[in-house]
Every structure is written in C-alpha cells, then in structure tokens.
C-alpha atoms as a PDB file:
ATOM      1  CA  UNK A   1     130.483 104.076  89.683  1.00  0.00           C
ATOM      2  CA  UNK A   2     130.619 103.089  86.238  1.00  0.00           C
ATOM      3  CA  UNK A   3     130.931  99.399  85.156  1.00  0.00           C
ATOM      4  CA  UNK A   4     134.087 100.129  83.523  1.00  0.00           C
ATOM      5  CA  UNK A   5     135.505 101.088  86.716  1.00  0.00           C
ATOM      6  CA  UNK A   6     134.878  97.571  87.717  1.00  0.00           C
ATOM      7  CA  UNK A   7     136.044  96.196  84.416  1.00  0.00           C
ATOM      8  CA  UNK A   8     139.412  97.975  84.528  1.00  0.00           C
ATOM      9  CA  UNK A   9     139.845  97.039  88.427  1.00  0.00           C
ATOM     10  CA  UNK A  10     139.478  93.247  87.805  1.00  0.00           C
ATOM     11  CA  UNK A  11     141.492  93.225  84.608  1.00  0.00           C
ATOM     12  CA  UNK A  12     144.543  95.365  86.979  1.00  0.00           C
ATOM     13  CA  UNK A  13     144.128  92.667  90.214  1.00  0.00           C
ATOM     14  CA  UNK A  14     144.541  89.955  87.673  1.00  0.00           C
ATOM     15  CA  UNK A  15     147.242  90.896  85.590  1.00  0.00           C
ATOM     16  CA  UNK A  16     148.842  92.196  88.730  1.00  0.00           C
ATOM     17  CA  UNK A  17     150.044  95.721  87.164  1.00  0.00           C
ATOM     18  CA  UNK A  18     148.904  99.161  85.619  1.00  0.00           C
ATOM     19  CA  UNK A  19     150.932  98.613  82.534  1.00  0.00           C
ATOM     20  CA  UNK A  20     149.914  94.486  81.751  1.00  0.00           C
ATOM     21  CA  UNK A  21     146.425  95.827  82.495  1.00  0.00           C
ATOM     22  CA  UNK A  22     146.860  98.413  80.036  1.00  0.00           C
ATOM     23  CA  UNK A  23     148.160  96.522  77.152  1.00  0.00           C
ATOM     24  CA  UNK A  24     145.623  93.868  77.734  1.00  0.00           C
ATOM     25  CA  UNK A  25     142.083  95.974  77.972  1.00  0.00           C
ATOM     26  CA  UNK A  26     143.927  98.796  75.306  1.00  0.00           C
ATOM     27  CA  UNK A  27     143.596 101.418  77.823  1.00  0.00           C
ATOM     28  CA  UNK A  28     146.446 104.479  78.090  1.00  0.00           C
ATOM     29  CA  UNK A  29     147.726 103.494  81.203  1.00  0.00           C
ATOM     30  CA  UNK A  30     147.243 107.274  82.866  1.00  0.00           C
ATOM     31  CA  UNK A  31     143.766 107.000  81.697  1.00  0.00           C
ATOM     32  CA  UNK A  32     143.569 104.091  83.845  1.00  0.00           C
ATOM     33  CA  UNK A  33     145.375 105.354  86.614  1.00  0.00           C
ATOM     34  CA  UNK A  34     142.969 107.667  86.819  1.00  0.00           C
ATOM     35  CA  UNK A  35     140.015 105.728  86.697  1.00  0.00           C
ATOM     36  CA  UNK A  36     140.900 103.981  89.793  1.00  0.00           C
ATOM     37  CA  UNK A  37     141.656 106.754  91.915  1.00  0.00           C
ATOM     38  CA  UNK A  38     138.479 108.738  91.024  1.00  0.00           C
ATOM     39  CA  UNK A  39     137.067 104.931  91.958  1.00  0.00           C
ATOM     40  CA  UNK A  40     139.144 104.860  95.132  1.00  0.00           C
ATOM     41  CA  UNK A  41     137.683 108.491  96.156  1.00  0.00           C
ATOM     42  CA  UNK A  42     134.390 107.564  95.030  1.00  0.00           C
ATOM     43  CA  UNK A  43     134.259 104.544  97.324  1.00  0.00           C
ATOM     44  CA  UNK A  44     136.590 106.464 100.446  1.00  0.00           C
ATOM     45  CA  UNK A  45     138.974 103.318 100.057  1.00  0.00           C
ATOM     46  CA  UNK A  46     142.144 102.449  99.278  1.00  0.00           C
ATOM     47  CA  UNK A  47     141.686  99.403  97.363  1.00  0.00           C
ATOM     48  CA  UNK A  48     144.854  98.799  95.556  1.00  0.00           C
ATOM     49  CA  UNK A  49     148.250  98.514  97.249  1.00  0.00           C
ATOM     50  CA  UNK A  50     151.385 100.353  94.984  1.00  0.00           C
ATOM     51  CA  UNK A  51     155.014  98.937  94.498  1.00  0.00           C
ATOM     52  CA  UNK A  52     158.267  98.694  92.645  1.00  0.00           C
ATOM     53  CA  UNK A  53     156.977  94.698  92.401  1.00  0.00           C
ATOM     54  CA  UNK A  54     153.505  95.989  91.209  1.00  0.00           C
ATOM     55  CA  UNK A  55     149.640  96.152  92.955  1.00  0.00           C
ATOM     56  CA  UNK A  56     147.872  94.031  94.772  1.00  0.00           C
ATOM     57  CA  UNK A  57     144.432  94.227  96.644  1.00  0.00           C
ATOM     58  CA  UNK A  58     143.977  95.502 100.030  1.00  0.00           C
ATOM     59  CA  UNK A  59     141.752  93.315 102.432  1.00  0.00           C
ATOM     60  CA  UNK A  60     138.769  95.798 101.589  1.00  0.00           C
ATOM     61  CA  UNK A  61     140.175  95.569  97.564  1.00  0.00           C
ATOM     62  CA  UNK A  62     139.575  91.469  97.847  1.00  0.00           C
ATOM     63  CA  UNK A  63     136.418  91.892  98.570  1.00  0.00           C
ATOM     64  CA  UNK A  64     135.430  94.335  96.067  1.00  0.00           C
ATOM     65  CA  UNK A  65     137.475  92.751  93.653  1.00  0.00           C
ATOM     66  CA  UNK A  66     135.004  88.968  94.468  1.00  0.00           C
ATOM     67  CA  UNK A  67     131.880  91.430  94.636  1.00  0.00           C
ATOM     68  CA  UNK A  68     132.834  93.025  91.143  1.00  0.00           C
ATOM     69  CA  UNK A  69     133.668  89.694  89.327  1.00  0.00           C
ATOM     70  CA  UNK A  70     130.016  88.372  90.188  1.00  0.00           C
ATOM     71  CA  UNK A  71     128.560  92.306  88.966  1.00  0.00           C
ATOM     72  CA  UNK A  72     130.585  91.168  85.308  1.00  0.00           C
ATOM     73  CA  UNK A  73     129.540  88.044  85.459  1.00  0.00           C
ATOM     74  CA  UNK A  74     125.822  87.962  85.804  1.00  0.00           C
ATOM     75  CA  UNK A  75     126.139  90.981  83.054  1.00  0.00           C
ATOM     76  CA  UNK A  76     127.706  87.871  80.834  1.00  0.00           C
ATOM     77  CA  UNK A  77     124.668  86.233  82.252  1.00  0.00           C
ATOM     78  CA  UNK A  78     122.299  88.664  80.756  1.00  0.00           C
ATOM     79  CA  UNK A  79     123.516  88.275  77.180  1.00  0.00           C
ATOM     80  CA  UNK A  80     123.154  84.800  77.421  1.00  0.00           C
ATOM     81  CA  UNK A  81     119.243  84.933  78.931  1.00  0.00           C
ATOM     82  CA  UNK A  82     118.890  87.414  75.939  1.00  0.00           C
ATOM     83  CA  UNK A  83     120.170  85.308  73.355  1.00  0.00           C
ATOM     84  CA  UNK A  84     118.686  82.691  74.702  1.00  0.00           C
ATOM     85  CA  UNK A  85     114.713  83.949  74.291  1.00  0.00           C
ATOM     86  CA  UNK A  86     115.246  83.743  70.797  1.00  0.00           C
ATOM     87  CA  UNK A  87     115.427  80.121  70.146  1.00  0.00           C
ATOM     88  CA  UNK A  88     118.026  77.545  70.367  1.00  0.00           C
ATOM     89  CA  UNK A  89     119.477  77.431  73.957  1.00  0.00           C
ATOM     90  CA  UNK A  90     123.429  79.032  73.402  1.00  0.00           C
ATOM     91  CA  UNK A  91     125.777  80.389  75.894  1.00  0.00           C
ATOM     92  CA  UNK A  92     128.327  79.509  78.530  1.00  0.00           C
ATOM     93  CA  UNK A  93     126.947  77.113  81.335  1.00  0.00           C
ATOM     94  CA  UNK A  94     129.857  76.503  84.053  1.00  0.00           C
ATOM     95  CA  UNK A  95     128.669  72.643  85.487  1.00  0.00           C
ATOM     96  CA  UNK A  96     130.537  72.081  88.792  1.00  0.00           C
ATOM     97  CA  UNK A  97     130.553  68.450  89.555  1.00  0.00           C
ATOM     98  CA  UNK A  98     131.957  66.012  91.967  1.00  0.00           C
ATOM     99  CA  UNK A  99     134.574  64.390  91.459  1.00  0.00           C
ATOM    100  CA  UNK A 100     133.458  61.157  91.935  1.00  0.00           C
ATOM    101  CA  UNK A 101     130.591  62.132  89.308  1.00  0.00           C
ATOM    102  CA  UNK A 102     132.622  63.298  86.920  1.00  0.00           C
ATOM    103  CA  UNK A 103     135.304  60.322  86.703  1.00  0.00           C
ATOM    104  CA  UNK A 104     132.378  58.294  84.600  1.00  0.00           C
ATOM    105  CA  UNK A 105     130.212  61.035  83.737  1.00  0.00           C
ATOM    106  CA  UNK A 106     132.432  64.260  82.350  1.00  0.00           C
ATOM    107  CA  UNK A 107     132.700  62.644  79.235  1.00  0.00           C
ATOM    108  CA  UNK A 108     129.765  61.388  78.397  1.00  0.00           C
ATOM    109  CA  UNK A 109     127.893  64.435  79.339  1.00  0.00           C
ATOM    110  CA  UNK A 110     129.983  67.167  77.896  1.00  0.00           C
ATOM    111  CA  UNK A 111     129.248  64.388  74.321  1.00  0.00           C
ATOM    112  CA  UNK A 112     126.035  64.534  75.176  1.00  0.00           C
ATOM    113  CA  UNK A 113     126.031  68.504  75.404  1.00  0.00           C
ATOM    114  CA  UNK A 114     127.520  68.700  72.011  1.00  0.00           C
ATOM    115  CA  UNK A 115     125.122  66.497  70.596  1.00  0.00           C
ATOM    116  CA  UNK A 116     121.686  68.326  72.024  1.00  0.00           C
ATOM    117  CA  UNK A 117     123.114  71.706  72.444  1.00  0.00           C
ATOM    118  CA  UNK A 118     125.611  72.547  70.248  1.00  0.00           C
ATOM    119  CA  UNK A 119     125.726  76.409  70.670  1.00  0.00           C
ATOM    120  CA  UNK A 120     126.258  75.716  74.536  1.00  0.00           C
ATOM    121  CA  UNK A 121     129.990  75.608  75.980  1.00  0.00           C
ATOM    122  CA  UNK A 122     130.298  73.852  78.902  1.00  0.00           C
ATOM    123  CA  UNK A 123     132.865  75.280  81.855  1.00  0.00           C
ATOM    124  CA  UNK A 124     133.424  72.203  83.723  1.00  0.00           C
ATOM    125  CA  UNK A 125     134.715  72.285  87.370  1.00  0.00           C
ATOM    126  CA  UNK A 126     135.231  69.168  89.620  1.00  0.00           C
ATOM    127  CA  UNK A 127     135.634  69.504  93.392  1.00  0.00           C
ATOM    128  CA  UNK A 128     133.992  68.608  96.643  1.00  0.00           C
ATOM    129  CA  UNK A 129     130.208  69.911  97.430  1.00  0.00           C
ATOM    130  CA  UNK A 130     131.770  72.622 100.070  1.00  0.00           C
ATOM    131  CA  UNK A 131     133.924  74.105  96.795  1.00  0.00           C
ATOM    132  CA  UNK A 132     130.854  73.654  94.171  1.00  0.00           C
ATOM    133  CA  UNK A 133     128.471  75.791  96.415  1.00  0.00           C
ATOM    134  CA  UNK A 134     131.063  78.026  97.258  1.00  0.00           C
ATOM    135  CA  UNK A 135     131.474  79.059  93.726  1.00  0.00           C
ATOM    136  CA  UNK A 136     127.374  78.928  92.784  1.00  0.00           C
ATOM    137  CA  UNK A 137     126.871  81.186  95.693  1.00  0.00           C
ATOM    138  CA  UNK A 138     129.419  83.740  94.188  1.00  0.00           C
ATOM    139  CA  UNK A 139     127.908  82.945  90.741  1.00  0.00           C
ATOM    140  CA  UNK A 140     130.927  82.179  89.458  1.00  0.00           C
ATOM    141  CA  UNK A 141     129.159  78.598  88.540  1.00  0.00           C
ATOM    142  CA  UNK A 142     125.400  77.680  87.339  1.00  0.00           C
ATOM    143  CA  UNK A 143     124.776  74.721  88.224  1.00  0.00           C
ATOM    144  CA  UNK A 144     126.193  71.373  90.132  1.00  0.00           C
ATOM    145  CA  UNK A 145     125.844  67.976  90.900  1.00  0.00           C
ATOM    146  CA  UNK A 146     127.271  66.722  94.165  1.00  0.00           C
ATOM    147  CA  UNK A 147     126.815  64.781  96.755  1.00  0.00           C
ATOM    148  CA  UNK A 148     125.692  65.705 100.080  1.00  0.00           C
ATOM    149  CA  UNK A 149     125.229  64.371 103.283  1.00  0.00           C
ATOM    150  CA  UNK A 150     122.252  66.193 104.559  1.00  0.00           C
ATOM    151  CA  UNK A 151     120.252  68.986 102.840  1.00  0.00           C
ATOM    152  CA  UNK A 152     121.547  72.169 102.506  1.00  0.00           C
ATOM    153  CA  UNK A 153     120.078  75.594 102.603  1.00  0.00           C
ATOM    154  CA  UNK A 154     121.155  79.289 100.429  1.00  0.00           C
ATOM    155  CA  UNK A 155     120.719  76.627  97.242  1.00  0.00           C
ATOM    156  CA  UNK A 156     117.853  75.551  94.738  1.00  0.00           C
ATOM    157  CA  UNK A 157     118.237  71.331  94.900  1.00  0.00           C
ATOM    158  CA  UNK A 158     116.936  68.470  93.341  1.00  0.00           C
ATOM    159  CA  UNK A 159     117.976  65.409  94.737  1.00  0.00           C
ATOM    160  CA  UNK A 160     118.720  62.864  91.772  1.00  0.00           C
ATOM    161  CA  UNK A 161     119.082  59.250  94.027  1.00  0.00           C
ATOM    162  CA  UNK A 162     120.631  58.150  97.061  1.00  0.00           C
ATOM    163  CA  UNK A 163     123.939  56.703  97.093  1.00  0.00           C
ATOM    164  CA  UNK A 164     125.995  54.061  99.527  1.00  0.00           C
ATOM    165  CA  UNK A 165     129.822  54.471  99.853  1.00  0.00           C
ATOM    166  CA  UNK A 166     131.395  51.513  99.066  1.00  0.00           C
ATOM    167  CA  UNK A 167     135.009  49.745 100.390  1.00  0.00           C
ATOM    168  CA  UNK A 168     137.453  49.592  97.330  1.00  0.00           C
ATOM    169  CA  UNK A 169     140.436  47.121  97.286  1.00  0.00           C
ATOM    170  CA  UNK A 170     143.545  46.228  95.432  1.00  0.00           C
ATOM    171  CA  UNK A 171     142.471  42.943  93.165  1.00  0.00           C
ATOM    172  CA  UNK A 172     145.637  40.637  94.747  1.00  0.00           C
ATOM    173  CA  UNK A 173     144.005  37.682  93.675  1.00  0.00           C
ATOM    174  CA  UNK A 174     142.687  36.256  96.834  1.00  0.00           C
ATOM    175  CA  UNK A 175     139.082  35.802  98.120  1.00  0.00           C
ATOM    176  CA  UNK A 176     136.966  38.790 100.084  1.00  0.00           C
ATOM    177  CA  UNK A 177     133.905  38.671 101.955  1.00  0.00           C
ATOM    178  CA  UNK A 178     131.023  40.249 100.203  1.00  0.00           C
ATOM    179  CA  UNK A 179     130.454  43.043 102.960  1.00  0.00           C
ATOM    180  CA  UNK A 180     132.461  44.246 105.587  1.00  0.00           C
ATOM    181  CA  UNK A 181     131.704  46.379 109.217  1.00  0.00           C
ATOM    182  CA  UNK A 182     133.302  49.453 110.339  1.00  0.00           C
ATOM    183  CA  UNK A 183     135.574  47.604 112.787  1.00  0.00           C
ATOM    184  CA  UNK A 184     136.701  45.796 110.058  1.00  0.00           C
ATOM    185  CA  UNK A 185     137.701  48.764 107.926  1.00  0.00           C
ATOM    186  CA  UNK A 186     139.252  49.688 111.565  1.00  0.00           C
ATOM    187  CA  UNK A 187     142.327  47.296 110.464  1.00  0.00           C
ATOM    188  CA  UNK A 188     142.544  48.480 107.205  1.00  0.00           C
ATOM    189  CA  UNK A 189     144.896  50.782 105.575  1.00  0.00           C
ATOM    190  CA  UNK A 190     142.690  53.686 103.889  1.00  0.00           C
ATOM    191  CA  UNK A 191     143.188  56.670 101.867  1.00  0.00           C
ATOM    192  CA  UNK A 192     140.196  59.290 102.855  1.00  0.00           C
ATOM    193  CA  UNK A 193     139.137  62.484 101.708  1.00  0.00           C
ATOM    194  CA  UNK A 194     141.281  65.330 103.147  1.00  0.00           C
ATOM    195  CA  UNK A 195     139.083  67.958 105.276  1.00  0.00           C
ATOM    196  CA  UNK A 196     137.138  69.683 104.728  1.00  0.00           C
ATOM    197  CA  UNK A 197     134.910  67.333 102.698  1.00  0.00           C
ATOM    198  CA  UNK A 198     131.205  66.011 102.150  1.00  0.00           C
ATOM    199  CA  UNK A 199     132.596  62.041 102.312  1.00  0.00           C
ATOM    200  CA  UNK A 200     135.291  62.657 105.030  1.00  0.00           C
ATOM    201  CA  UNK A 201     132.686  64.870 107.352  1.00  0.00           C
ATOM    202  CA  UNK A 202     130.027  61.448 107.196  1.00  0.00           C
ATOM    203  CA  UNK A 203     132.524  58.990 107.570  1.00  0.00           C
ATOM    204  CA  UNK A 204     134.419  61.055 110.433  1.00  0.00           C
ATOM    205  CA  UNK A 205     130.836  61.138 112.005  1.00  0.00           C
ATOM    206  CA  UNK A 206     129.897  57.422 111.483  1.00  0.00           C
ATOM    207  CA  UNK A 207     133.240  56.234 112.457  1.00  0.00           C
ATOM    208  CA  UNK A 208     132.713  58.645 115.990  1.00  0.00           C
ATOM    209  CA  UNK A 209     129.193  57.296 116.562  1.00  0.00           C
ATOM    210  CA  UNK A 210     130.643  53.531 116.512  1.00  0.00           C
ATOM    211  CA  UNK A 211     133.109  54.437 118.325  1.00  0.00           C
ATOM    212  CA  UNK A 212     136.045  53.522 116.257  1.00  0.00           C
ATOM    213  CA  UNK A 213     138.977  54.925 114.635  1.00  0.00           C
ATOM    214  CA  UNK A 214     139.773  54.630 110.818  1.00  0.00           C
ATOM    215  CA  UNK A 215     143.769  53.367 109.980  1.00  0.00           C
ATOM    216  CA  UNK A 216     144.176  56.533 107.159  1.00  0.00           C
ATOM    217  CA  UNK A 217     147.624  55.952 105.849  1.00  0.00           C
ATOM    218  CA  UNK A 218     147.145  58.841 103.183  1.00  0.00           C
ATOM    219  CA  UNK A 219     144.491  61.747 102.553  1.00  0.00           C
ATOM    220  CA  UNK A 220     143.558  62.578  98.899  1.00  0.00           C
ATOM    221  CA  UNK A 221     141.117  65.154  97.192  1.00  0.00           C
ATOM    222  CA  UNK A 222     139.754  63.210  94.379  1.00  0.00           C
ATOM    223  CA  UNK A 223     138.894  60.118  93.715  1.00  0.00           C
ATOM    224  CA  UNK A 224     140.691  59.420  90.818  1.00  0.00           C
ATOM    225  CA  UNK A 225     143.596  59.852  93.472  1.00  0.00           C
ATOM    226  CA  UNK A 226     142.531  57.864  95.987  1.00  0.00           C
ATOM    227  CA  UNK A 227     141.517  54.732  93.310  1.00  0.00           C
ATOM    228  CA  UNK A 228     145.365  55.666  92.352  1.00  0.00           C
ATOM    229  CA  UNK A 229     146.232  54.703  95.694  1.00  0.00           C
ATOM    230  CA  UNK A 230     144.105  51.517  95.711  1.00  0.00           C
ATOM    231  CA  UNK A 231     145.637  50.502  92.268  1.00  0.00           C
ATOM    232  CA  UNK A 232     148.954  50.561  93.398  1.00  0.00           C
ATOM    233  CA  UNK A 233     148.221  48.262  96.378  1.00  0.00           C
ATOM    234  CA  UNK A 234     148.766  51.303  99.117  1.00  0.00           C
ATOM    235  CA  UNK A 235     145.622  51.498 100.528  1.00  0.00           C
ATOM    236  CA  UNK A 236     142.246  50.834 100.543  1.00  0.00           C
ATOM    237  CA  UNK A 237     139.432  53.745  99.959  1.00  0.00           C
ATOM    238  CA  UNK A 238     135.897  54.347 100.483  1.00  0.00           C
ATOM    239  CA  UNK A 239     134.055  56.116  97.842  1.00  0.00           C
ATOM    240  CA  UNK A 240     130.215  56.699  96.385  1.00  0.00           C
ATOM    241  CA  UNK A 241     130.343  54.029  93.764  1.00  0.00           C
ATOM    242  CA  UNK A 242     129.999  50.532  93.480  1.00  0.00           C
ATOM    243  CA  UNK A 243     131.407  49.869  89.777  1.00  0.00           C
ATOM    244  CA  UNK A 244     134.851  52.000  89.412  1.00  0.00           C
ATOM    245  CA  UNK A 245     135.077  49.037  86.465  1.00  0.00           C
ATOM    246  CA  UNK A 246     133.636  51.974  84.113  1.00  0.00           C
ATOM    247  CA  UNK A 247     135.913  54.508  85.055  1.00  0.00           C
ATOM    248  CA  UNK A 248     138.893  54.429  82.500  1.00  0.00           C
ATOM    249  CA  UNK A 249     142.233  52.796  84.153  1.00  0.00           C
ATOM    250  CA  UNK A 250     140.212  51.681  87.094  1.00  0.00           C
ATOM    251  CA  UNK A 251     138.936  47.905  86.019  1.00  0.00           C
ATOM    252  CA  UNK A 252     139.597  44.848  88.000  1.00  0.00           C
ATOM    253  CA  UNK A 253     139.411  46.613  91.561  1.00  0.00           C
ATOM    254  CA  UNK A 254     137.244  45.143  94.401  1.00  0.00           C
ATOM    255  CA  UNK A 255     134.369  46.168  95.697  1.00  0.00           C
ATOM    256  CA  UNK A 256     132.725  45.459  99.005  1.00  0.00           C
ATOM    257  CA  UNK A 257     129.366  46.687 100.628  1.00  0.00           C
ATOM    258  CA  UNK A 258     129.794  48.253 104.221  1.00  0.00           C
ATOM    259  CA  UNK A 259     127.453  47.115 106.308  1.00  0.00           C
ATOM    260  CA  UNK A 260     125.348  48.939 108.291  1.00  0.00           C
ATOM    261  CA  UNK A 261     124.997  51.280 105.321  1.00  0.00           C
ATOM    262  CA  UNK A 262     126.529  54.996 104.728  1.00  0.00           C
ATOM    263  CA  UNK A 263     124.749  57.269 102.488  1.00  0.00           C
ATOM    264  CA  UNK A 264     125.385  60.086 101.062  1.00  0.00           C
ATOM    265  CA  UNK A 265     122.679  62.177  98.400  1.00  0.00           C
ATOM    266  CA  UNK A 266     123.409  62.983  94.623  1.00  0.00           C
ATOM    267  CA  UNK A 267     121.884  66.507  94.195  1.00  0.00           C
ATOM    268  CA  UNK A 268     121.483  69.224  91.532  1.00  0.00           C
ATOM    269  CA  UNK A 269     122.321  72.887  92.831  1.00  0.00           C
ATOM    270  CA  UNK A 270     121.877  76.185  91.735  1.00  0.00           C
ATOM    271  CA  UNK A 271     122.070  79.540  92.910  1.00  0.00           C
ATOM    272  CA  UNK A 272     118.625  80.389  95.067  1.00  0.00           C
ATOM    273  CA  UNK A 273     118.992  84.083  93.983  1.00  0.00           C
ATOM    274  CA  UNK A 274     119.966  83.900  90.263  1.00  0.00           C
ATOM    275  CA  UNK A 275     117.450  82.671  88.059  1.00  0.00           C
ATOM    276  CA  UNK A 276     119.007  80.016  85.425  1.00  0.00           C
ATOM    277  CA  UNK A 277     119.431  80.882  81.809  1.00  0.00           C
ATOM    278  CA  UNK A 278     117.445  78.629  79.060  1.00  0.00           C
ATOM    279  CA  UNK A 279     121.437  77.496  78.187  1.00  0.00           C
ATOM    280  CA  UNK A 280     121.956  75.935  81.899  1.00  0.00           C
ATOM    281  CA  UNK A 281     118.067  75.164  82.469  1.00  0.00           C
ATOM    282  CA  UNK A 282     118.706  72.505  79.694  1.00  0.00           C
ATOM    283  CA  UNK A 283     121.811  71.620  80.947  1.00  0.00           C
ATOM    284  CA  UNK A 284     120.315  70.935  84.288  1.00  0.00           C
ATOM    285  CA  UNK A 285     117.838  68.699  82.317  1.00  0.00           C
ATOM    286  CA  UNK A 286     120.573  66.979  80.756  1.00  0.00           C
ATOM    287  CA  UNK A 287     122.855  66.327  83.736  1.00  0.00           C
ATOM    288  CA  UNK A 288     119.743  64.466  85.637  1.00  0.00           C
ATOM    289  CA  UNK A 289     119.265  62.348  82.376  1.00  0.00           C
ATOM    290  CA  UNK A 290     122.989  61.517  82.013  1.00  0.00           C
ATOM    291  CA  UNK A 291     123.692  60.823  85.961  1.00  0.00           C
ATOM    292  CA  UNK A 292     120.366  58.589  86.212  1.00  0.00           C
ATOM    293  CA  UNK A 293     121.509  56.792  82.480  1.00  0.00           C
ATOM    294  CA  UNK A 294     125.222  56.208  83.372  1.00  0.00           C
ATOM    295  CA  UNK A 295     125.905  56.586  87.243  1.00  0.00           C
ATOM    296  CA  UNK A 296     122.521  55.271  89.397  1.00  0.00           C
ATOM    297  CA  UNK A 297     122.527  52.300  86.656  1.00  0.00           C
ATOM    298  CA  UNK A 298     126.335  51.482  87.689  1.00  0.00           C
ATOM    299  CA  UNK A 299     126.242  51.339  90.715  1.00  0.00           C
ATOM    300  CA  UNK A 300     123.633  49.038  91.329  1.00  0.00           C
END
C-alpha cells in the first residue's frame, strides 16, 4: 500500500465518481481504476460500491476512508513540524472551540493570531465538547477549548477557569430578582441545548437530582441560537456566561445567577497521541491568553 492509493481513494469518496476524481487529482481515469482494485485485492475488500449514479463506500470503505484521511493528514502535519523547526511558527492549526467561547472570542483571537503569528492559518470549528474531541481524536483538529463537565480521559487538558451557567432573559423592562432556584426556572419557558451536549447532560443531571423538571419550549445547538430565542422574547436560556452584553447583537439582555451554583470547566484539549506542532503549541499559548483576557474577565 502506497500513499497514493490512499490519496486517490479519498479524492474518489469525496468527489463521489471515477471521472470527477480524475479530472480533479489529473489522473487517467483507467489508471485510477486500477489503482483501486490492485488496493481492493491488496486489502481482500471491497471498499467501493459501483453504479450508473456513481461510488460510494462500503461499511468497511467508511472506515478506511476516516482511517486514511487521518494517515494524509498527520503527513500535512509533518510538513508543518518541519517547517516549523526552522524558525517562525507557520502552518495550518484547526482550533475547535465552543460555541459559547467563540461568540466573544473568535474574533478577537483569530486578530490576535494574525498579529503574533502571521504565517499561521487558523481552521476554526465551533461545536459542543462531544463534537470537538470527536474530531481531535481523529486528528482532524489540533487543539480546543471547551467546556466540560467533569474531566475527560483519551485527551491532553489544561483547565483554563471554572465557569457558572447563568439564567438569560428577555430585557421587557420590568424588575428581576438578582438570583433565582431551580424550581424557579421550573416555571420558566427555556430553550436548552439539544442532546447530546456538555450543558444539556449537567443541567439534565442537576435538574434530576432536585427533582424537578425544566419547561423547554425549544432545543437549540448554539448559543448564538438560543440568545436568538431570548432576544425575541420566546424563551429564556441558560448558558456559561454572565455578560452576553459583549457578544455583538446580544446587549441589553438579563442576567441572573442560579443559585445553588452549576459549573461547568473551560479546558484546552489536544490529541494524547499526536504531539503538537510549534504552529498550534503557540496557538495553544495564545488561546489561554485570549480566553483568560476577554472571557474569565467578562464574566465576572
């Protein structure tokens, strides 16, 4: 097996044809043919189903077709920890980030990563901590910063701070109390995280232990979406900040401690088998410098 044969495999599953594959990776398309059966015989597999409408993997294909993306991409990795040695960090760093996070912080950071590092790209991918580690355990990301709601193993961390989920309202004018319990979110409508997820798993568990069920009118998966929600006077929603004032569109909305408190942690991940290149080691450094300058601050 040559890594061609996994080059020309991945560039056929993703444009979904011989003869797109072809014309994309300049290849004669019997020459690629080819390649793939003597890769099919190699292997004993059939990992490529043939039709009129074109290929697609077989169940054994999807998983060599995952297992060969993460071969080419730590080979990407290596010119980068190559290029790297010889001064200036530069490369491609994909940052996976929460959502929550990245409302306040994407732009500041990826200004910040211009600034100090500016023969680094960033990849930047928001989504819940059960999507970020997904993808750094494939390698198909560096680095993240999530939250999590207890400490999780197969992953370097760092824990940054620890953060309280706070009640957001619609600003109708009138007075609010300063903190509220969980049977008083009880008669609230709320928009929550839609399973799986890191904030709907603690709440869902905290909600249990008290023995109380939440009013969820709507599920959501970011928080951007579920602020929406809160701006148009739908719903209420619980999320890990206590100033959304500093996320763009987002001023003027209310914010109210829950009492007894529910934390969650803010964590750096990476992969605990893939060592990070210079590029994404001063990322990393960067990220805990721009969530502790313009996120722990905030929310305070």
């Amino acid at each position: 097996m040559q890594l061609r044969h996994l080059r020309y495999f991945v560039s056929i599953v993703d444009a979904g044809s011989f003869t797109r594959a072809a014309a994309t990776i300049y290849v004669a398309q019997p020459a690629l043919s080819q390649q793939i059966a003597d890769l099919e015989a190699g292997l004993g597999v059939t990992l490529l189903h043939r039709s009129v409408r074109g290929i697609s993997p077989t169940q054994v294909g999807k998983i060599f077709y995952r297992e060969a993306v993460s071969v080419l991409q730590r080979i990407d990795q290596l010119r980068d920890v190559v290029r790297s040695t010889q001064g200036e960090p530069e490369g491609s760093v994909g940052l996976g980030m929460s959502s929550a996070l990245a409302a306040s912080l994407a732009g500041p950071l990826v200004g910040a990563c211009r600034t100090a590092l500016p023969k680094v790209t960033l990849r930047l991918v928001t989504g819940d901590f059960l999507r970020i580690r997904s993808l750094i355990e494939s390698h198909a990301l560096d680095i993240g910063t999530v939250f999590e709601d207890k400490p999780t193993g197969g992953v370097v961390r760092k824990p940054l701070f620890r953060q309280r989920l706070y009640l957001i309202l619609p600003d109708n004018g009138e007075d609010v109390a300063p903190s509220v319990s969980l049977e008083e979110l009880t008669a609230l409508p709320l928009v929550l995280p839609a399973r799986p997820h890191t904030i709907r798993n603690v709440l869902d568990r905290t909600f249990g232990a008290a023995g109380v069920t939440p009013n969820c009118v709507a599920e959501v998966d970011t928080c951007c979406s579920a602020l929406s929600l809160v701006k148009a006077g739908i719903a209420c929603a619980i999320v890990p900040k206590g100033n959304v004032s500093v996320i763009p569109g987002y001023e003027g909305l209310r914010t109210v401690v829950i009492d007894p408190p529910i934390q969650l942690t803010a964590c750096l991940i990476s992969s605990g088998d893939m060592p990070l290149t210079s590029a994404a080691e001063a990322v990393s450094a960067l990220v805990a410098a721009q969530v502790e300058r313009h996120f722990r601050s905030a929310s305070r």
